[in-house]
PDB file of N, CA and C in Angstrom:
ATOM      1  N   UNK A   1      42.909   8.900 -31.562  1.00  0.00           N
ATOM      2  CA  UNK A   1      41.595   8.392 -31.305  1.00  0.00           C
ATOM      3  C   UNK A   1      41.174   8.673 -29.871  1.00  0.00           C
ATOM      4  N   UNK A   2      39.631   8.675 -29.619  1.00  0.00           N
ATOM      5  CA  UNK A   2      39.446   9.410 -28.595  1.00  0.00           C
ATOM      6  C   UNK A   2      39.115   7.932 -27.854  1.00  0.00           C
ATOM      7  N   UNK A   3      39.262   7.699 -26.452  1.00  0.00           N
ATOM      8  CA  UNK A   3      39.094   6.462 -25.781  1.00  0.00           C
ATOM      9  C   UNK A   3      37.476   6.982 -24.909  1.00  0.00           C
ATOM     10  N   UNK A   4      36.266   5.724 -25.624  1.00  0.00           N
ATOM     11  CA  UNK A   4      34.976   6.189 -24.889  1.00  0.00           C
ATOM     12  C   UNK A   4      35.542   5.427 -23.302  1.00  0.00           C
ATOM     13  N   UNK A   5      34.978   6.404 -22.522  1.00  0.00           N
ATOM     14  CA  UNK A   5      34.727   5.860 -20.838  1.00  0.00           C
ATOM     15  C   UNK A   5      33.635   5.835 -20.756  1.00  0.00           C
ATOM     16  N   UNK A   6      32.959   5.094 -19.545  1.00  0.00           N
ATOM     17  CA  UNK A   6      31.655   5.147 -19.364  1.00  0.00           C
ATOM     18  C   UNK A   6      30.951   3.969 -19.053  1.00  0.00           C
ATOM     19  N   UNK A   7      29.697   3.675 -18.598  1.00  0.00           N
ATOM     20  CA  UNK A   7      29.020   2.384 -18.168  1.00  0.00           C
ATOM     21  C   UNK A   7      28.200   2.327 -19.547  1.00  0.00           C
ATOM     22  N   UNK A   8      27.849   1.032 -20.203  1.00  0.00           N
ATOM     23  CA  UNK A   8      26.910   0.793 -21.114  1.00  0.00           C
ATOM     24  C   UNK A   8      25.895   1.045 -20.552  1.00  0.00           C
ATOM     25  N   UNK A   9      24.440   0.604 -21.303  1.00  0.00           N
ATOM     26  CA  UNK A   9      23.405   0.908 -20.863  1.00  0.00           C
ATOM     27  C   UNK A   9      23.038  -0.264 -20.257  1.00  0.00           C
ATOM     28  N   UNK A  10      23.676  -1.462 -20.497  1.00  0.00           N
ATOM     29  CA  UNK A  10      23.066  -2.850 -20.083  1.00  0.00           C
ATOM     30  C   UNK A  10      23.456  -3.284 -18.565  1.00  0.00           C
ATOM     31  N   UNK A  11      24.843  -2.678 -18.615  1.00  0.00           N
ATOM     32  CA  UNK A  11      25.818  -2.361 -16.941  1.00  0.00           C
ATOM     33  C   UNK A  11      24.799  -1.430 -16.199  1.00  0.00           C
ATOM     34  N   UNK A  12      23.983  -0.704 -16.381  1.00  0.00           N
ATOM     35  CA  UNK A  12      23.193   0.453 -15.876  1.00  0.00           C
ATOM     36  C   UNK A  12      22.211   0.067 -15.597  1.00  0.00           C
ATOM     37  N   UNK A  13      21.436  -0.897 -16.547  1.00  0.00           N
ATOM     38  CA  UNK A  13      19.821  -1.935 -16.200  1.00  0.00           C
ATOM     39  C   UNK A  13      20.442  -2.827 -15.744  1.00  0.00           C
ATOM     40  N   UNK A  14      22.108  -3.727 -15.294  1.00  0.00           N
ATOM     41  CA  UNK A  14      21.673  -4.589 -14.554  1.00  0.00           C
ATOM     42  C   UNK A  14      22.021  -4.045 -12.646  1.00  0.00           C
ATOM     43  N   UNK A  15      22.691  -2.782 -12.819  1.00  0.00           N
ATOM     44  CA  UNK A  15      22.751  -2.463 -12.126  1.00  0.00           C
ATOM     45  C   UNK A  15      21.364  -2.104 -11.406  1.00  0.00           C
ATOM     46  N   UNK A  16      20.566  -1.098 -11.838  1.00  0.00           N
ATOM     47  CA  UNK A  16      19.483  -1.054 -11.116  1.00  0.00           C
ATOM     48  C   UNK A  16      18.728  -2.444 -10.807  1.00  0.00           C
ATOM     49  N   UNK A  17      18.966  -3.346 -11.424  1.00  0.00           N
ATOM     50  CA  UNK A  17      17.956  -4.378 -11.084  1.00  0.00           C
ATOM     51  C   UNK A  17      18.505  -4.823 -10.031  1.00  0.00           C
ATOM     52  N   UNK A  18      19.557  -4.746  -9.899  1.00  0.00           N
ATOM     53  CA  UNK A  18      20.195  -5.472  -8.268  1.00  0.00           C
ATOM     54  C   UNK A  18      19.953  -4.675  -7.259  1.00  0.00           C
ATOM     55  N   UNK A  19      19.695  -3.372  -7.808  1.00  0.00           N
ATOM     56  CA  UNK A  19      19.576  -2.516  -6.268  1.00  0.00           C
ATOM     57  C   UNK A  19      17.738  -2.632  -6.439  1.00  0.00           C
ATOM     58  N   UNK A  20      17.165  -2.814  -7.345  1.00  0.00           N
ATOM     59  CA  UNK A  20      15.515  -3.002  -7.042  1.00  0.00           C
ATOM     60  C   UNK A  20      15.083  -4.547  -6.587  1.00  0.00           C
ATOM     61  N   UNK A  21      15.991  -5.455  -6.383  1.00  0.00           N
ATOM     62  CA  UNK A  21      16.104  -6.832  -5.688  1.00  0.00           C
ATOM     63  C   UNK A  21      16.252  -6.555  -4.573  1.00  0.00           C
ATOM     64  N   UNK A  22      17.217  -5.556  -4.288  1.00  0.00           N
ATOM     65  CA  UNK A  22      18.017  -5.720  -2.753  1.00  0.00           C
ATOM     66  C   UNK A  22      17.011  -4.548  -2.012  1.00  0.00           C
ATOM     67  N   UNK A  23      16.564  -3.762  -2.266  1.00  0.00           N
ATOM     68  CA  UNK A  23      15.127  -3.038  -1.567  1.00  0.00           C
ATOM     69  C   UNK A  23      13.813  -3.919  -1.709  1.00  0.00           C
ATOM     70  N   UNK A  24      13.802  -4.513  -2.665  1.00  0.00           N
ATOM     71  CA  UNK A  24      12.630  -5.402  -2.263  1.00  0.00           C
ATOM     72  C   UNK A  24      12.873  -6.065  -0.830  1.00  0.00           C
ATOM     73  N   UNK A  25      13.813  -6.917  -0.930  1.00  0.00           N
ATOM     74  CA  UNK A  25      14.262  -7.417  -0.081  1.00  0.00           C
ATOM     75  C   UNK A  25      14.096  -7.473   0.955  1.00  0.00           C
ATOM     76  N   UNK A  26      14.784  -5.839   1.886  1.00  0.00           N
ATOM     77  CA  UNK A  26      14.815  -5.409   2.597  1.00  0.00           C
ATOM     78  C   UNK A  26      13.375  -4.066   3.240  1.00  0.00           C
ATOM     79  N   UNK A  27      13.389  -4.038   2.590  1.00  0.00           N
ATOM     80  CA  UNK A  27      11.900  -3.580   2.634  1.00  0.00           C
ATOM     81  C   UNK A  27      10.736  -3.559   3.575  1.00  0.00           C
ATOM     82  N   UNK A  28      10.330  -4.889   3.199  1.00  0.00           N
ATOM     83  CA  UNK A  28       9.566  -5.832   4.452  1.00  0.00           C
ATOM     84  C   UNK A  28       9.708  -5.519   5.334  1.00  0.00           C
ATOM     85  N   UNK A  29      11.132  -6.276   6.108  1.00  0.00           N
ATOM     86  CA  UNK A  29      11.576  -5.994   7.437  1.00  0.00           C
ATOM     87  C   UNK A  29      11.432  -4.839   7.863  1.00  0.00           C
ATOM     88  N   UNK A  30      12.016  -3.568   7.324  1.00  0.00           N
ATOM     89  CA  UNK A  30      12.201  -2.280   7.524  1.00  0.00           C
ATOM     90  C   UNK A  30      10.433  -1.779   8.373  1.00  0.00           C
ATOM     91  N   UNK A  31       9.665  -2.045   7.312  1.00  0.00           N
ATOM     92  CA  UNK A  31       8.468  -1.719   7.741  1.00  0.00           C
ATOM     93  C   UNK A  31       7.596  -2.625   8.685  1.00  0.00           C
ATOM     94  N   UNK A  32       7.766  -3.559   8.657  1.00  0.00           N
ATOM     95  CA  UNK A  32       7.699  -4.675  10.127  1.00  0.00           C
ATOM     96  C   UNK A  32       7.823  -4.286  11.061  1.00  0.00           C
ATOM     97  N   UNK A  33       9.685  -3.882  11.107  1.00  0.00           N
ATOM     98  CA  UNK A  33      10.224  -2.976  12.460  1.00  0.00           C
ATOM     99  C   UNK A  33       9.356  -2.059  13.163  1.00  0.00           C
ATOM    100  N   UNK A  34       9.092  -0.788  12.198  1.00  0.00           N
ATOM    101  CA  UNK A  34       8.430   0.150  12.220  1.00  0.00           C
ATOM    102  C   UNK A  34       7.288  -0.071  13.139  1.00  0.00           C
ATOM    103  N   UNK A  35       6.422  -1.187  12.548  1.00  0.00           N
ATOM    104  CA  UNK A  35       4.825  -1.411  12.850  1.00  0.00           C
ATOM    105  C   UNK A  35       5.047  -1.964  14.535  1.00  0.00           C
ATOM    106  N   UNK A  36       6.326  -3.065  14.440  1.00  0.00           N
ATOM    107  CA  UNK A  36       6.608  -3.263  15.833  1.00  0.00           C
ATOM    108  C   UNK A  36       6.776  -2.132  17.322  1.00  0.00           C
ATOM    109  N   UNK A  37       7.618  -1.369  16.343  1.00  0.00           N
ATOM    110  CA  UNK A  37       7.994  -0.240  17.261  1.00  0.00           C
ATOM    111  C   UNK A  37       6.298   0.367  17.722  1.00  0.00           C
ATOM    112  N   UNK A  38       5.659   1.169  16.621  1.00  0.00           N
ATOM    113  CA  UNK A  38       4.081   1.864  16.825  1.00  0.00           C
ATOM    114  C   UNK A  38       3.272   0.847  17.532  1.00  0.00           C
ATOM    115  N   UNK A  39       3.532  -0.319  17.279  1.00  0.00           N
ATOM    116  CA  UNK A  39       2.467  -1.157  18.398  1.00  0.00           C
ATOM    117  C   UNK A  39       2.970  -1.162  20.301  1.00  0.00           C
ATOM    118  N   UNK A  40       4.177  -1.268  19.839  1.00  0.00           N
ATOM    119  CA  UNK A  40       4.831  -1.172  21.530  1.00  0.00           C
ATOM    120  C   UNK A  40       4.788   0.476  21.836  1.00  0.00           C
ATOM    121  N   UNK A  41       4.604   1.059  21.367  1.00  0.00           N
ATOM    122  CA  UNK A  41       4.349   2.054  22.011  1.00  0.00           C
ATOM    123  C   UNK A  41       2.997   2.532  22.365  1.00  0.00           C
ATOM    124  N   UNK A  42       1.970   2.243  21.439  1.00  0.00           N
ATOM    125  CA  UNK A  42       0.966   2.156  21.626  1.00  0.00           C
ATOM    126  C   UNK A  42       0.361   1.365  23.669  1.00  0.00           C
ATOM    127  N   UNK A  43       0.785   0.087  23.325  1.00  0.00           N
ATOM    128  CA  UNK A  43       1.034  -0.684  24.343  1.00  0.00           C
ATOM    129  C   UNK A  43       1.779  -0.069  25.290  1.00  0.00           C
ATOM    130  N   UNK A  44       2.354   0.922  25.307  1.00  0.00           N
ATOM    131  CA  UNK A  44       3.002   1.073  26.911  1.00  0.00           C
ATOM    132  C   UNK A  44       2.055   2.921  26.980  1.00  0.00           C
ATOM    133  N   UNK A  45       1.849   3.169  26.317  1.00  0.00           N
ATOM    134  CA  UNK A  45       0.976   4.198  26.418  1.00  0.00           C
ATOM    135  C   UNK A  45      -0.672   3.851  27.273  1.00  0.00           C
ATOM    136  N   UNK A  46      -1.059   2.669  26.693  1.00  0.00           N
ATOM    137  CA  UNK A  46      -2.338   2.450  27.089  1.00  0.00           C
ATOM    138  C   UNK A  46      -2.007   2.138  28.434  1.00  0.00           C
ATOM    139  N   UNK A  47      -1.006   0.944  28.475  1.00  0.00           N
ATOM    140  CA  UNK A  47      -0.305   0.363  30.433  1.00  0.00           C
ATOM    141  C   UNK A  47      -0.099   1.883  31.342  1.00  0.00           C
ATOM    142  N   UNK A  48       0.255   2.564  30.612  1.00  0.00           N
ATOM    143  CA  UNK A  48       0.642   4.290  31.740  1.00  0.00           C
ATOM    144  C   UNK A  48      -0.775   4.759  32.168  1.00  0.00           C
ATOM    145  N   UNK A  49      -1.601   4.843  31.124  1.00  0.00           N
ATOM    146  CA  UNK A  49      -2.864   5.394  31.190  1.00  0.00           C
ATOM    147  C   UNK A  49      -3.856   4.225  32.344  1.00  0.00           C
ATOM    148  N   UNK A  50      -3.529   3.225  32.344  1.00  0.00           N
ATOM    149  CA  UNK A  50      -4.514   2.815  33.341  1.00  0.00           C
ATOM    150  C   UNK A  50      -3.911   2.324  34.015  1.00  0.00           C
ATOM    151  N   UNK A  51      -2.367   2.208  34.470  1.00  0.00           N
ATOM    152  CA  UNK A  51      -1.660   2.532  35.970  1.00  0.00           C
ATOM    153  C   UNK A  51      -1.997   3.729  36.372  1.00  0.00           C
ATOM    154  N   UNK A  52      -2.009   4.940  35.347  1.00  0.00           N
ATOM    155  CA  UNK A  52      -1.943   6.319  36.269  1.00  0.00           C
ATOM    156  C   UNK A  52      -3.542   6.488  36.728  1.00  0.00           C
ATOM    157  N   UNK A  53      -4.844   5.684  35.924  1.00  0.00           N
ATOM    158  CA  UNK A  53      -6.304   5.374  36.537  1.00  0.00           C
ATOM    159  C   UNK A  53      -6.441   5.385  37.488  1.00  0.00           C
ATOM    160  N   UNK A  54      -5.754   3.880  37.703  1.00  0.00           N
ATOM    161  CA  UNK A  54      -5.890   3.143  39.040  1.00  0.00           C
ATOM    162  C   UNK A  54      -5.357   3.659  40.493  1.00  0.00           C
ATOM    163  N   UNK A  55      -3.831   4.062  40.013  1.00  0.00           N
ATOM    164  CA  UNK A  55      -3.297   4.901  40.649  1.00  0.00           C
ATOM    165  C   UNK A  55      -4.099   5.888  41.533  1.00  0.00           C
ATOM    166  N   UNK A  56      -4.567   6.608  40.851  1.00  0.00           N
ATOM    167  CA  UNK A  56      -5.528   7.626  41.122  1.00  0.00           C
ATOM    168  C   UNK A  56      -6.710   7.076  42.159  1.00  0.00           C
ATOM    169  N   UNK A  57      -7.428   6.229  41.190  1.00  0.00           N
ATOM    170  CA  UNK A  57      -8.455   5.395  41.762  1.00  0.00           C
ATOM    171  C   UNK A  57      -8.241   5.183  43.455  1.00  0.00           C
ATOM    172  N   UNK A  58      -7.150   4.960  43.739  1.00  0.00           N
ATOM    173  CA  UNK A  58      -6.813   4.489  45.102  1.00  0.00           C
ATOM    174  C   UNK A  58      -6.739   5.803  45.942  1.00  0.00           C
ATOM    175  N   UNK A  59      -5.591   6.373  45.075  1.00  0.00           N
ATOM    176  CA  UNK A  59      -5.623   7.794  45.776  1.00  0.00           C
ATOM    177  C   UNK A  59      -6.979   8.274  46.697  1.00  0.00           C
ATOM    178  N   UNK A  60      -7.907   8.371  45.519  1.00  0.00           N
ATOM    179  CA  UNK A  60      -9.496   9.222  45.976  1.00  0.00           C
ATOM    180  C   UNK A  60     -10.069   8.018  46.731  1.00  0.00           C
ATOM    181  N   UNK A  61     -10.123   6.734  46.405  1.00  0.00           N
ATOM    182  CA  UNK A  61     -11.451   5.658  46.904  1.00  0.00           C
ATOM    183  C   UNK A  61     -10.589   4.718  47.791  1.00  0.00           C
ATOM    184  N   UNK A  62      -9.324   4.923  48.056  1.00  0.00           N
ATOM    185  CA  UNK A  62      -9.044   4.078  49.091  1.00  0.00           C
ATOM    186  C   UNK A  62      -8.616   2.138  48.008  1.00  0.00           C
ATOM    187  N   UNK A  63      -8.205   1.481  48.703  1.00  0.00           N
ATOM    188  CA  UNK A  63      -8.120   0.431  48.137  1.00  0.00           C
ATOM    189  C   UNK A  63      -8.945  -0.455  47.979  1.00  0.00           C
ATOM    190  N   UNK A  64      -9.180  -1.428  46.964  1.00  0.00           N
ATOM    191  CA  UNK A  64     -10.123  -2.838  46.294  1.00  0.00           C
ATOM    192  C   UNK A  64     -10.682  -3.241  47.577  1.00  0.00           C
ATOM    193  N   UNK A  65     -10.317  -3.661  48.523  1.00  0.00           N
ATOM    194  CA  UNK A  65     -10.787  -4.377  49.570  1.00  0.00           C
ATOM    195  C   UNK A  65     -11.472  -3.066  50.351  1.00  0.00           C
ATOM    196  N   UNK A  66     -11.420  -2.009  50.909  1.00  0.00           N
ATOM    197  CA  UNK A  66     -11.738  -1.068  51.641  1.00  0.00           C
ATOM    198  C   UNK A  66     -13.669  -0.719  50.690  1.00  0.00           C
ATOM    199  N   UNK A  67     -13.568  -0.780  49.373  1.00  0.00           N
ATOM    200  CA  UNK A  67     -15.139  -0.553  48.626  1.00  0.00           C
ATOM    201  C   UNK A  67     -16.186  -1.382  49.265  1.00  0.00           C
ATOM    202  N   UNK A  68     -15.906  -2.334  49.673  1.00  0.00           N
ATOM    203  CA  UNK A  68     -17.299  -3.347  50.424  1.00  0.00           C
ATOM    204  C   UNK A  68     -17.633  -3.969  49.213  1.00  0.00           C
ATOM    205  N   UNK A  69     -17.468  -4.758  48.197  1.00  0.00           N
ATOM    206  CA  UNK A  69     -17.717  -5.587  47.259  1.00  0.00           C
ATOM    207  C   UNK A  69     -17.801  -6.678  47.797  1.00  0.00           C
ATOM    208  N   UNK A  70     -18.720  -7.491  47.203  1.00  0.00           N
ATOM    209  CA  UNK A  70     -18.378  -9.153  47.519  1.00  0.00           C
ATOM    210  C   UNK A  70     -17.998  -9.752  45.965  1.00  0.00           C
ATOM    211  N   UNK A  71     -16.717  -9.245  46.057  1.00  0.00           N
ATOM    212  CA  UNK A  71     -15.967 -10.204  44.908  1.00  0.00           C
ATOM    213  C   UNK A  71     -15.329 -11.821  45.067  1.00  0.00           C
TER     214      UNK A  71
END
């Protein structure tokens, strides 16, 4: 007699259902991370861009107090 090997089909659907639990799961977070990361970078992109402004700003016009404002 021949001996069947093999996973049933029911071992196979409950298998996938545990791995479509455990990506749900994890999921979320994963793309959270993500959005965290693109916002902080965003954010230190915009901070470079108007340090390197201002920066500048001084360079050519001298400093805040030197313009004659009455702030």
């Amino acid at each position: 007699m021949k001996k069947n090997t093999g996973f049933t089909l029911a071992e196979t659907l409950i298998t996938l259902a545990i791995i479509g639990v455990v990506a749900a799961l994890t999921i979320p977070s994963v793309v959270q991370k993500y959005e965290e990361s693109v916002t902080q970078n965003r954010l230190k992109t915009t901070y470079s861009t108007i340090y390197n402004a201002y920066n500048l700003l001084i360079a050519e016009k001298g400093t805040l107090d030197t313009w004659g404002l009455n702030l």
